[in-house]
PDB file of N, CA and C in Angstrom:
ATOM      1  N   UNK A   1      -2.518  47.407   0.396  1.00  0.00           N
ATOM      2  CA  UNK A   1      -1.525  47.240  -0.643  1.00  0.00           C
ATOM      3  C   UNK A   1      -2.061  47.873  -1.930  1.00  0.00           C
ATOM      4  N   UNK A   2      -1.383  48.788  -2.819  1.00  0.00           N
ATOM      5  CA  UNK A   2      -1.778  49.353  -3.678  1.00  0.00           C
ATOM      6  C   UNK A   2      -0.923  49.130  -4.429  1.00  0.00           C
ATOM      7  N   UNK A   3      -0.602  48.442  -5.436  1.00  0.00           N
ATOM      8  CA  UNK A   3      -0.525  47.438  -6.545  1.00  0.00           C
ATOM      9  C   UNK A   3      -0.413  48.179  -7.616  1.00  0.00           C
ATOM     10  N   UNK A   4       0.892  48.705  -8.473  1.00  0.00           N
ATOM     11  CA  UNK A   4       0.803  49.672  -9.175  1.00  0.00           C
ATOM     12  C   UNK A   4       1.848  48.818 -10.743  1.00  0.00           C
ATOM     13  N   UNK A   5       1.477  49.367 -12.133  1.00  0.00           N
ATOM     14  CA  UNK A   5       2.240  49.284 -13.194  1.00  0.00           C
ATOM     15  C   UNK A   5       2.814  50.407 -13.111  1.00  0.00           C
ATOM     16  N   UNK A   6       3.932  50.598 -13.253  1.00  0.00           N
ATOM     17  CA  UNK A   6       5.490  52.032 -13.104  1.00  0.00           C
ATOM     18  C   UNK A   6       5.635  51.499 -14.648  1.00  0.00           C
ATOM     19  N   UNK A   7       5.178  52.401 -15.737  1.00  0.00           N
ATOM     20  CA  UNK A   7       6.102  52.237 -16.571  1.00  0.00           C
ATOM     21  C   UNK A   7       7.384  53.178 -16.710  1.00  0.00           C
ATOM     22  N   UNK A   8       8.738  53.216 -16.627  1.00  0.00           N
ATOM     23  CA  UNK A   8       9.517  54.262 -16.973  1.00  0.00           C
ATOM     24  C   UNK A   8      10.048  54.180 -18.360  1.00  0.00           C
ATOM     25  N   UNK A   9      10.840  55.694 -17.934  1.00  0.00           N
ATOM     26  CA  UNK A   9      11.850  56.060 -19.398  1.00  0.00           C
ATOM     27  C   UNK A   9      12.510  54.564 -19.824  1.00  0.00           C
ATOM     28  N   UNK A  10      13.385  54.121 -19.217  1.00  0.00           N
ATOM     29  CA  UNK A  10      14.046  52.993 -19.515  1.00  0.00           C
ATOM     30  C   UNK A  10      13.362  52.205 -20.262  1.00  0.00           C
ATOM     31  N   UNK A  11      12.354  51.474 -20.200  1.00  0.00           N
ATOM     32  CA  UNK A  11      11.494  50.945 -20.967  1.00  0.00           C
ATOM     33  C   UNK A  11      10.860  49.699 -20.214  1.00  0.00           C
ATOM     34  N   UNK A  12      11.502  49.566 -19.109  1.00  0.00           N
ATOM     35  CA  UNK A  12      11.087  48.916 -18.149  1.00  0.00           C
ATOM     36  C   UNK A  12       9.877  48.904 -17.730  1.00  0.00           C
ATOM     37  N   UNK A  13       8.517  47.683 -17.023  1.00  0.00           N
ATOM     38  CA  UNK A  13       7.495  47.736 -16.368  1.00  0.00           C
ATOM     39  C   UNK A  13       7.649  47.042 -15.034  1.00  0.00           C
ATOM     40  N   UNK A  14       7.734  48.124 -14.174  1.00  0.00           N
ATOM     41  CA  UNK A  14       7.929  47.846 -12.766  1.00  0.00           C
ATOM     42  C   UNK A  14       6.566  47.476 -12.145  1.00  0.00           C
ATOM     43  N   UNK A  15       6.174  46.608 -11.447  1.00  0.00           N
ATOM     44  CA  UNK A  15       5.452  45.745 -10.254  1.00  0.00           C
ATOM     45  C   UNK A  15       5.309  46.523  -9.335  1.00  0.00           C
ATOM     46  N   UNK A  16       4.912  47.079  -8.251  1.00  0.00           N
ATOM     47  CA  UNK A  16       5.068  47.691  -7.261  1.00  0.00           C
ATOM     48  C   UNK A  16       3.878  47.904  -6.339  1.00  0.00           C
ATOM     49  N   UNK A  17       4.460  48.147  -4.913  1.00  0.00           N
ATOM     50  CA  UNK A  17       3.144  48.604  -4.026  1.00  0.00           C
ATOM     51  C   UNK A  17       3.330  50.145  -3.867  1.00  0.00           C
ATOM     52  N   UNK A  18       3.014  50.743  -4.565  1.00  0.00           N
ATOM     53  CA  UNK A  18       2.978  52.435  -3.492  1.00  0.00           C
ATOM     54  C   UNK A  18       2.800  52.803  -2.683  1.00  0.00           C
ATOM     55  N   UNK A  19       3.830  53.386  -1.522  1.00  0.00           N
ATOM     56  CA  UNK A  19       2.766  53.557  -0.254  1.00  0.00           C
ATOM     57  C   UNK A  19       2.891  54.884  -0.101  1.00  0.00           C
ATOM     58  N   UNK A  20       3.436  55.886  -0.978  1.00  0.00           N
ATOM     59  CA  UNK A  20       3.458  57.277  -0.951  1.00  0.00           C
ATOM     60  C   UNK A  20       3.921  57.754  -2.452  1.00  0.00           C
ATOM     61  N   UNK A  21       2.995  58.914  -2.161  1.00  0.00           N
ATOM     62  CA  UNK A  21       3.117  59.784  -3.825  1.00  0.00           C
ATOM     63  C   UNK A  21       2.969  61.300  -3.391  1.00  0.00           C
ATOM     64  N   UNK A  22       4.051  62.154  -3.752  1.00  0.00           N
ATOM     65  CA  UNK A  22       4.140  63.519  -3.588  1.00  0.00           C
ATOM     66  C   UNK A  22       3.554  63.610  -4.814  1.00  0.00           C
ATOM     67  N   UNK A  23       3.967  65.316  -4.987  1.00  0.00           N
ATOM     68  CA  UNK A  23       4.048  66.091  -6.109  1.00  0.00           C
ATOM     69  C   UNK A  23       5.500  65.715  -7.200  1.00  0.00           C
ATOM     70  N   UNK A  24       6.153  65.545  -6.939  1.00  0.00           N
ATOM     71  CA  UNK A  24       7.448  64.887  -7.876  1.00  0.00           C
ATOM     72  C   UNK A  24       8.057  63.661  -7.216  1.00  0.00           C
ATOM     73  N   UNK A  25       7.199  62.787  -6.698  1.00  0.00           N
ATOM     74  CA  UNK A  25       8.098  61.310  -6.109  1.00  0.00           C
ATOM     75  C   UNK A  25       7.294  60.608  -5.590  1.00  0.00           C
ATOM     76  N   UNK A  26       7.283  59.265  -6.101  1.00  0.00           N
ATOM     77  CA  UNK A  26       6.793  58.208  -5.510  1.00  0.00           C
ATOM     78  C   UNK A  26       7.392  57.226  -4.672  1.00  0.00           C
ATOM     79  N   UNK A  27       7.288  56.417  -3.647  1.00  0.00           N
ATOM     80  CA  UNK A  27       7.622  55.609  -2.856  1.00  0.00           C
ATOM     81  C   UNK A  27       7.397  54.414  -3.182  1.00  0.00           C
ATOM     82  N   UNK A  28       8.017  52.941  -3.190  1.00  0.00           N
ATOM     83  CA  UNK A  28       7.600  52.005  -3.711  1.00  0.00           C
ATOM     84  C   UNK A  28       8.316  51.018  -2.702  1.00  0.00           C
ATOM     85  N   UNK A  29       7.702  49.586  -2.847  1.00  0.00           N
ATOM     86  CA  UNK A  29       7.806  49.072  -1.896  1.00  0.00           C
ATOM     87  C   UNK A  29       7.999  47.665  -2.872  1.00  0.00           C
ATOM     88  N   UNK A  30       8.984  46.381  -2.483  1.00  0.00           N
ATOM     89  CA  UNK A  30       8.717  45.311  -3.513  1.00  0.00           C
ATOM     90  C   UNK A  30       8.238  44.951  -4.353  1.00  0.00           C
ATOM     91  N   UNK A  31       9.466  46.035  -5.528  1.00  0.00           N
ATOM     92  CA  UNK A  31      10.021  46.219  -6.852  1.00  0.00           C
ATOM     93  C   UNK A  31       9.572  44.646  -7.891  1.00  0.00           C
ATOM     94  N   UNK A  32       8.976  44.336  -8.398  1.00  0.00           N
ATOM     95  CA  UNK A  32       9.216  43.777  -9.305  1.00  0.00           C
ATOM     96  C   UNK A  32       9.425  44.252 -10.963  1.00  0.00           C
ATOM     97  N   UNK A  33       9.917  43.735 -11.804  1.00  0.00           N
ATOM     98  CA  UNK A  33      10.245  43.729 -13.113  1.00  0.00           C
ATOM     99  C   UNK A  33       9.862  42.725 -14.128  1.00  0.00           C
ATOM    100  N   UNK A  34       8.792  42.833 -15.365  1.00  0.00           N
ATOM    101  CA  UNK A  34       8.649  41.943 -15.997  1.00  0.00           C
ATOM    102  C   UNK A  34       9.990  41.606 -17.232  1.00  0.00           C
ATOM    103  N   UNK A  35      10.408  40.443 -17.097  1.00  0.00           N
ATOM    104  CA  UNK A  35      11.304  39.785 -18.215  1.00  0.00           C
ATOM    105  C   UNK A  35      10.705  38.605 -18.944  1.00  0.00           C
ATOM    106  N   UNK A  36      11.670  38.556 -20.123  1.00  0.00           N
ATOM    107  CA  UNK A  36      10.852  37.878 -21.421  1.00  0.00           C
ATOM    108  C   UNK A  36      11.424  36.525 -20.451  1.00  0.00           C
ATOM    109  N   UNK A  37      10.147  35.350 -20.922  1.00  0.00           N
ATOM    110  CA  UNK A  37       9.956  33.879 -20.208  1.00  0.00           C
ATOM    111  C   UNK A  37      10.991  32.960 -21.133  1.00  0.00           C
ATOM    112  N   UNK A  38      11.352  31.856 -20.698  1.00  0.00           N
ATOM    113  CA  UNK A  38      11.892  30.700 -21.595  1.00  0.00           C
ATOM    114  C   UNK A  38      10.739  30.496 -22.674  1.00  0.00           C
ATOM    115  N   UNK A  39       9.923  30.603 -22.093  1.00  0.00           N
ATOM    116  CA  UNK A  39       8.633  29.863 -22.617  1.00  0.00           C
ATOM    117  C   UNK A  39       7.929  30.786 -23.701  1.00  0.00           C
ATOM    118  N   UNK A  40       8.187  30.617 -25.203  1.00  0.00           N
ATOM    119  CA  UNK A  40       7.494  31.778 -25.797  1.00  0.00           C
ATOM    120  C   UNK A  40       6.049  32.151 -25.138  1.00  0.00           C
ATOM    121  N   UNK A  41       6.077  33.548 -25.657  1.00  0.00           N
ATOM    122  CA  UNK A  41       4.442  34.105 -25.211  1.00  0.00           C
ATOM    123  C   UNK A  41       4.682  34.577 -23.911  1.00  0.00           C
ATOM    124  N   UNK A  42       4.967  33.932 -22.804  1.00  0.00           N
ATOM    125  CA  UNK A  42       4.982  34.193 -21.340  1.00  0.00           C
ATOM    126  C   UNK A  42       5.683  35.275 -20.775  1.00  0.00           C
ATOM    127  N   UNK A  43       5.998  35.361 -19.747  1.00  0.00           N
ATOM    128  CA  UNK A  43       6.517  36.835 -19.144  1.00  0.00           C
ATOM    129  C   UNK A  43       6.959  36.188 -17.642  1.00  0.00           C
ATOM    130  N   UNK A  44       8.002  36.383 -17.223  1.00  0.00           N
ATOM    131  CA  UNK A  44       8.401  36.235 -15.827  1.00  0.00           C
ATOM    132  C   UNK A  44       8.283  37.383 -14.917  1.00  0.00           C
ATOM    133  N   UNK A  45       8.996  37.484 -13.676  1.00  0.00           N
ATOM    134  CA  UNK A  45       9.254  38.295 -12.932  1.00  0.00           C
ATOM    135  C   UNK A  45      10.254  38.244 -12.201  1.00  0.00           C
ATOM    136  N   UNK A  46      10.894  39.212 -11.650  1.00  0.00           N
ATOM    137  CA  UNK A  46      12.408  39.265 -10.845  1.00  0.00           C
ATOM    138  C   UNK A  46      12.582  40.564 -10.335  1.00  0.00           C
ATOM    139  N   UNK A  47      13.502  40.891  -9.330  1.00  0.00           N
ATOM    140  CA  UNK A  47      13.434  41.845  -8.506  1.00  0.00           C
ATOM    141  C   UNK A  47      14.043  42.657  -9.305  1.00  0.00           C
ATOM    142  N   UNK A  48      13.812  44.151  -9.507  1.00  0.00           N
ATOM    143  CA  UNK A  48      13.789  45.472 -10.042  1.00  0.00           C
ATOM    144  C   UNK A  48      14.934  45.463  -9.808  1.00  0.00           C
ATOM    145  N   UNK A  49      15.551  46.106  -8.628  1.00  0.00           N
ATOM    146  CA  UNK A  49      17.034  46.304  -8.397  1.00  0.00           C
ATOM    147  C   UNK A  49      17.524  45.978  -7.208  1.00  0.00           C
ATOM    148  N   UNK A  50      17.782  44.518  -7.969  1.00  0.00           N
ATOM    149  CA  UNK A  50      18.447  43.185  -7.083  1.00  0.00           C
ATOM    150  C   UNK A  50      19.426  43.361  -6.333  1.00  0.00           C
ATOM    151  N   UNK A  51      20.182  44.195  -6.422  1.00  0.00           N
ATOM    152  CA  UNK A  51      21.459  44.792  -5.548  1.00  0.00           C
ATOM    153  C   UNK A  51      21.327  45.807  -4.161  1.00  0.00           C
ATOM    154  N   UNK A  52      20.340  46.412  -4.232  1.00  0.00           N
ATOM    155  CA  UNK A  52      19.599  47.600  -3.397  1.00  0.00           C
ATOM    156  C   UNK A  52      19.279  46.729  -2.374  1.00  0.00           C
ATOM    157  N   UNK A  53      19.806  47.151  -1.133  1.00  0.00           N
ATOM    158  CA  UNK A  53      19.407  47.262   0.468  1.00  0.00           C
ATOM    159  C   UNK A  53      18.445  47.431   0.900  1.00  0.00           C
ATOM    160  N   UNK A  54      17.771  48.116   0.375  1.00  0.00           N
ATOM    161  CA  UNK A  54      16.174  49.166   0.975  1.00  0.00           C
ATOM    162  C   UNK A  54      14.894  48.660   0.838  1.00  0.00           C
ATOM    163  N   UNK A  55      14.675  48.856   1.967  1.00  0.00           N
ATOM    164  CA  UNK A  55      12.755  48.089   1.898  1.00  0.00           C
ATOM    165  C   UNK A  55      12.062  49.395   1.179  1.00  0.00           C
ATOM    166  N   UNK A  56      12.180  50.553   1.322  1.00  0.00           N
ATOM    167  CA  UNK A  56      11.784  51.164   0.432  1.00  0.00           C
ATOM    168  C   UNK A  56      12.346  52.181  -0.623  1.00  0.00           C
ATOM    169  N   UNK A  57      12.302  52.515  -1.902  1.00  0.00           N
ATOM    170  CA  UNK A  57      12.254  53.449  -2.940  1.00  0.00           C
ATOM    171  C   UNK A  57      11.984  54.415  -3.224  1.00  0.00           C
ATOM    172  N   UNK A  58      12.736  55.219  -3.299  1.00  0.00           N
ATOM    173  CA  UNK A  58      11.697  56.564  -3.669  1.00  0.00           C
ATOM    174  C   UNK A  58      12.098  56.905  -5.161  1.00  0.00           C
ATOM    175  N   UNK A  59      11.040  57.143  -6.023  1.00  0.00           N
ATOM    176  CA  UNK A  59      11.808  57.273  -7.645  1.00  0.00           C
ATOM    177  C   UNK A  59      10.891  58.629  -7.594  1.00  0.00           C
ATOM    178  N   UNK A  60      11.964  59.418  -8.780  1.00  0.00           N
ATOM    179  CA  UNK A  60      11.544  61.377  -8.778  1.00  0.00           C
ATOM    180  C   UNK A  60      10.743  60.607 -10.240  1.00  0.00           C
ATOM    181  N   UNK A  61       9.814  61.611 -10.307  1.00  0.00           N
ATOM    182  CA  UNK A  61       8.652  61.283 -11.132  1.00  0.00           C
ATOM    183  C   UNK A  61       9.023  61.475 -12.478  1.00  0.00           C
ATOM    184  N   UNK A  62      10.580  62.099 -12.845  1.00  0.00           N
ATOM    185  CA  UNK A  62      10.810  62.762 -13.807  1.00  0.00           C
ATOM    186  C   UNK A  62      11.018  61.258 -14.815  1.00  0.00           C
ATOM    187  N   UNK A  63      11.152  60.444 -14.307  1.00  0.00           N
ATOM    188  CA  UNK A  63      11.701  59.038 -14.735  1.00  0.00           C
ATOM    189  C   UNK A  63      10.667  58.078 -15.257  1.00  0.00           C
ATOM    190  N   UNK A  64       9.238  58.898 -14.775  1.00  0.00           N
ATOM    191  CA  UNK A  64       7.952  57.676 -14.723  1.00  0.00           C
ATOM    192  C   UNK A  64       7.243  58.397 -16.092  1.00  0.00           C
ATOM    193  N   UNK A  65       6.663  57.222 -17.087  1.00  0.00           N
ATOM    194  CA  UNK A  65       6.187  57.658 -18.246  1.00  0.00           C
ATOM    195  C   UNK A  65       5.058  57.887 -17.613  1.00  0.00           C
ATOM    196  N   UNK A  66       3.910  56.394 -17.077  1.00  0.00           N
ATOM    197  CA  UNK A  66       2.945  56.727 -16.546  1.00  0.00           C
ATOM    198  C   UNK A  66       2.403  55.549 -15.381  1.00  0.00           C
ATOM    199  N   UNK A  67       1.759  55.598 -14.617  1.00  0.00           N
ATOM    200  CA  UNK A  67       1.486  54.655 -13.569  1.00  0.00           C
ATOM    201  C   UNK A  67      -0.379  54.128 -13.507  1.00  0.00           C
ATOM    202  N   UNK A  68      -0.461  53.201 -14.052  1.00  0.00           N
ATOM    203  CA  UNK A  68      -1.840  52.428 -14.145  1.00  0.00           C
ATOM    204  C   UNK A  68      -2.095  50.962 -13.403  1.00  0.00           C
ATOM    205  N   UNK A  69      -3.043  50.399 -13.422  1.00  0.00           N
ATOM    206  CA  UNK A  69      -3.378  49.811 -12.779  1.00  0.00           C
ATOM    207  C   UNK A  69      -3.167  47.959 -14.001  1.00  0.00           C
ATOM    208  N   UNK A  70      -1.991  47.602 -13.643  1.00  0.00           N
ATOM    209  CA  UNK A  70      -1.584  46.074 -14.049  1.00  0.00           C
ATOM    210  C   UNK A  70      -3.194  45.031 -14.404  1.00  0.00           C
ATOM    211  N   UNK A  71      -3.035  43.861 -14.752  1.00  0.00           N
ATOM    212  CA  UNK A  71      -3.847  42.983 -15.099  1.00  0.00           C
ATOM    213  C   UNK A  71      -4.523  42.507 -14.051  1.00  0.00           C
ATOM    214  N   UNK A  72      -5.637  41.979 -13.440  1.00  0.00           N
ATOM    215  CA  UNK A  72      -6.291  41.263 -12.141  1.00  0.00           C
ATOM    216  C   UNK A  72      -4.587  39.977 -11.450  1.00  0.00           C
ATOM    217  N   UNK A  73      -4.469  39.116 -13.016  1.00  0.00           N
ATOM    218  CA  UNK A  73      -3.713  38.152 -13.140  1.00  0.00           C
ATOM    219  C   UNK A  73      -2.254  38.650 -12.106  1.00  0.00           C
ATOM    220  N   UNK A  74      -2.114  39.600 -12.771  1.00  0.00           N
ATOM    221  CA  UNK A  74      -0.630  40.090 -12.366  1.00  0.00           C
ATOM    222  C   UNK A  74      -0.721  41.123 -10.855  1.00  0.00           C
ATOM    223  N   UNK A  75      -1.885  41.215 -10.378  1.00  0.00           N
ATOM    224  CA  UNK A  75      -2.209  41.828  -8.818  1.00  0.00           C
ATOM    225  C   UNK A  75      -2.225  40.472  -8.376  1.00  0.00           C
ATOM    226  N   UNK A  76      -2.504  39.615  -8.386  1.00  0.00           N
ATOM    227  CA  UNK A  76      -3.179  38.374  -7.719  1.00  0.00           C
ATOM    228  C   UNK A  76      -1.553  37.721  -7.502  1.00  0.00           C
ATOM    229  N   UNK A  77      -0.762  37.796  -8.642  1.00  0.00           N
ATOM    230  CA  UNK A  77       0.499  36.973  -8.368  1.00  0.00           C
ATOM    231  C   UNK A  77       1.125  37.684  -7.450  1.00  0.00           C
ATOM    232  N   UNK A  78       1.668  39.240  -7.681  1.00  0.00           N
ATOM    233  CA  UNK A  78       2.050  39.997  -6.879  1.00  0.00           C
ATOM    234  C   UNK A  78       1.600  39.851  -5.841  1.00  0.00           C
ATOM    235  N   UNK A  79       0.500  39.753  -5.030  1.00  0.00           N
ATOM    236  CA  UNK A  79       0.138  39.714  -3.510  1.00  0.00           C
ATOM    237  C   UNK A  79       0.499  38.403  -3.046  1.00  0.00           C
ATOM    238  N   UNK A  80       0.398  37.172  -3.661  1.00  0.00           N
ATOM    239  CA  UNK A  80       0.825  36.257  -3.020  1.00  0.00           C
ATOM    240  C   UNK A  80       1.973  35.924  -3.130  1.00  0.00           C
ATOM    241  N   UNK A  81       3.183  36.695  -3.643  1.00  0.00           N
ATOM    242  CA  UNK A  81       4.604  36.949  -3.816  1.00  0.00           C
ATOM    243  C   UNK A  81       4.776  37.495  -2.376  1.00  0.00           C
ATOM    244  N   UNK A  82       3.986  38.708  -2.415  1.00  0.00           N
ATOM    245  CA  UNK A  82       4.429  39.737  -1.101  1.00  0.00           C
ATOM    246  C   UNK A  82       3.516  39.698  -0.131  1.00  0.00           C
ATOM    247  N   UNK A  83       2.611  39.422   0.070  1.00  0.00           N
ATOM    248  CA  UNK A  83       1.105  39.574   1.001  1.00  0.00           C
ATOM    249  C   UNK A  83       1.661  39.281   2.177  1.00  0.00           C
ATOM    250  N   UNK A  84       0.917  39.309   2.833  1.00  0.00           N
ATOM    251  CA  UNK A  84       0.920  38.678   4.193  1.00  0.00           C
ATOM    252  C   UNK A  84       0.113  37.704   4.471  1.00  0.00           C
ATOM    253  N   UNK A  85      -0.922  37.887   3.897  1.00  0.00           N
ATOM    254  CA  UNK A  85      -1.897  36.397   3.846  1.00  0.00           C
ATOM    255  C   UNK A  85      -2.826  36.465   2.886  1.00  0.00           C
ATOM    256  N   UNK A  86      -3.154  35.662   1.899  1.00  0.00           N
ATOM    257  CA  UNK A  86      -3.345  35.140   0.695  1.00  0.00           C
ATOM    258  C   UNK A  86      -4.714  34.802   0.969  1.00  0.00           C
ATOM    259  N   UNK A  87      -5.709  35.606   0.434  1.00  0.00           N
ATOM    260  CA  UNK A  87      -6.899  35.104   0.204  1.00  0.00           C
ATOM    261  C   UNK A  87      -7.839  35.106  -1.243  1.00  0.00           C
ATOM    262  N   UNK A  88      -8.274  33.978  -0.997  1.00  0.00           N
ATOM    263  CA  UNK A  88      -9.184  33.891  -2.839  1.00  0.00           C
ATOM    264  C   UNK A  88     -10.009  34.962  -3.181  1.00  0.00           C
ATOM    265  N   UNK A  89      -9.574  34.880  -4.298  1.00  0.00           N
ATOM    266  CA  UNK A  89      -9.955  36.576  -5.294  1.00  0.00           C
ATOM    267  C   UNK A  89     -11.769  36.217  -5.858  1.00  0.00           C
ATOM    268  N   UNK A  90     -11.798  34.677  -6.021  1.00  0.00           N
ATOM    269  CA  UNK A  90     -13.107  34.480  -6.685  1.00  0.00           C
ATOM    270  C   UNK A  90     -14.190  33.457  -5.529  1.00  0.00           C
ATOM    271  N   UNK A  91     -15.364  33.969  -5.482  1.00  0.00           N
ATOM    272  CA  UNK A  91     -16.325  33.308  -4.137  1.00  0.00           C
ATOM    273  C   UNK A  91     -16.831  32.102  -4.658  1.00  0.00           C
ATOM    274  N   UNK A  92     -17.014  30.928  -3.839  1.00  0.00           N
ATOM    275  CA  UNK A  92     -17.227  29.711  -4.366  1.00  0.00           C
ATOM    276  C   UNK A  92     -18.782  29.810  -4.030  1.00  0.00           C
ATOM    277  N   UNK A  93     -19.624  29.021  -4.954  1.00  0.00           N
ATOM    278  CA  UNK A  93     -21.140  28.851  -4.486  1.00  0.00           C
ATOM    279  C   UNK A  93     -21.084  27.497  -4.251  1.00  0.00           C
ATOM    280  N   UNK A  94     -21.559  27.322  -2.877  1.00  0.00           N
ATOM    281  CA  UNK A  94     -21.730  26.005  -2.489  1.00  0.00           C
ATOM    282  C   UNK A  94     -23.266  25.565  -2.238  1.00  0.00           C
TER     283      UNK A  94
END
C-alpha cells in the first residue's frame, strides 16, 4: 500500500493508495478527502467522490499540484480504514 497526499488544483487534499503512475496519470485506489471537523482544530475524512462506482481512478496529472508523503498519524488511520489487516506501527518492550 502506498499511501499518498494528492494535493490538486481544486484545493482539495486527497488520501490515497497509488498503485500506478505513468508519465501524465496516476491511478488511485480509496479516495479519501480531508474536511473541516465539528470540533475546532481537528480535521475529518470522507470519501473523495462519493458518487463514483470504481474501485479504481485514474486522475491526468494536469490536475495534481503535487504528491508527498501525508503525516505517520494520517498513514496509520488510512490503513486501518482500508488495510486488510492492521498491525501496530510502534514495538512494545517487554
Amino acid at each position: 500500500m502506498t499511501v499518498k497526499l494528492i494535493r490538486m488544483w481544486s484545493g482539495e487534499d486527497v488520501i490515497a493508495d497509488i498503485t500506478e503512475e505513468t508519465e501524465d496519470s496516476i491511478v488511485i485506489t480509496d479516495p479519501i478527502v480531508a474536511v473541516p471537523s465539528p470540533q475546532q482544530g481537528n480535521i475529518a475524512f470522507a470519501p473523495w467522490s462519493p458518487l463514483l462506482q470504481k474501485d479504481e481512478i485514474e486522475i491526468t496529472k494536469k490536475y495534481v499540484v503535487y504528491i508527498g508523503n501525508p503525516q505517520e498519524e494520517i498513514i496509520e488511520q488510512y490503513k486501518s480504514m482500508f488495510g486488510k489487516i492492521s498491525t501496530p506501527t510502534k514495538k512494545l518492550i517487554i
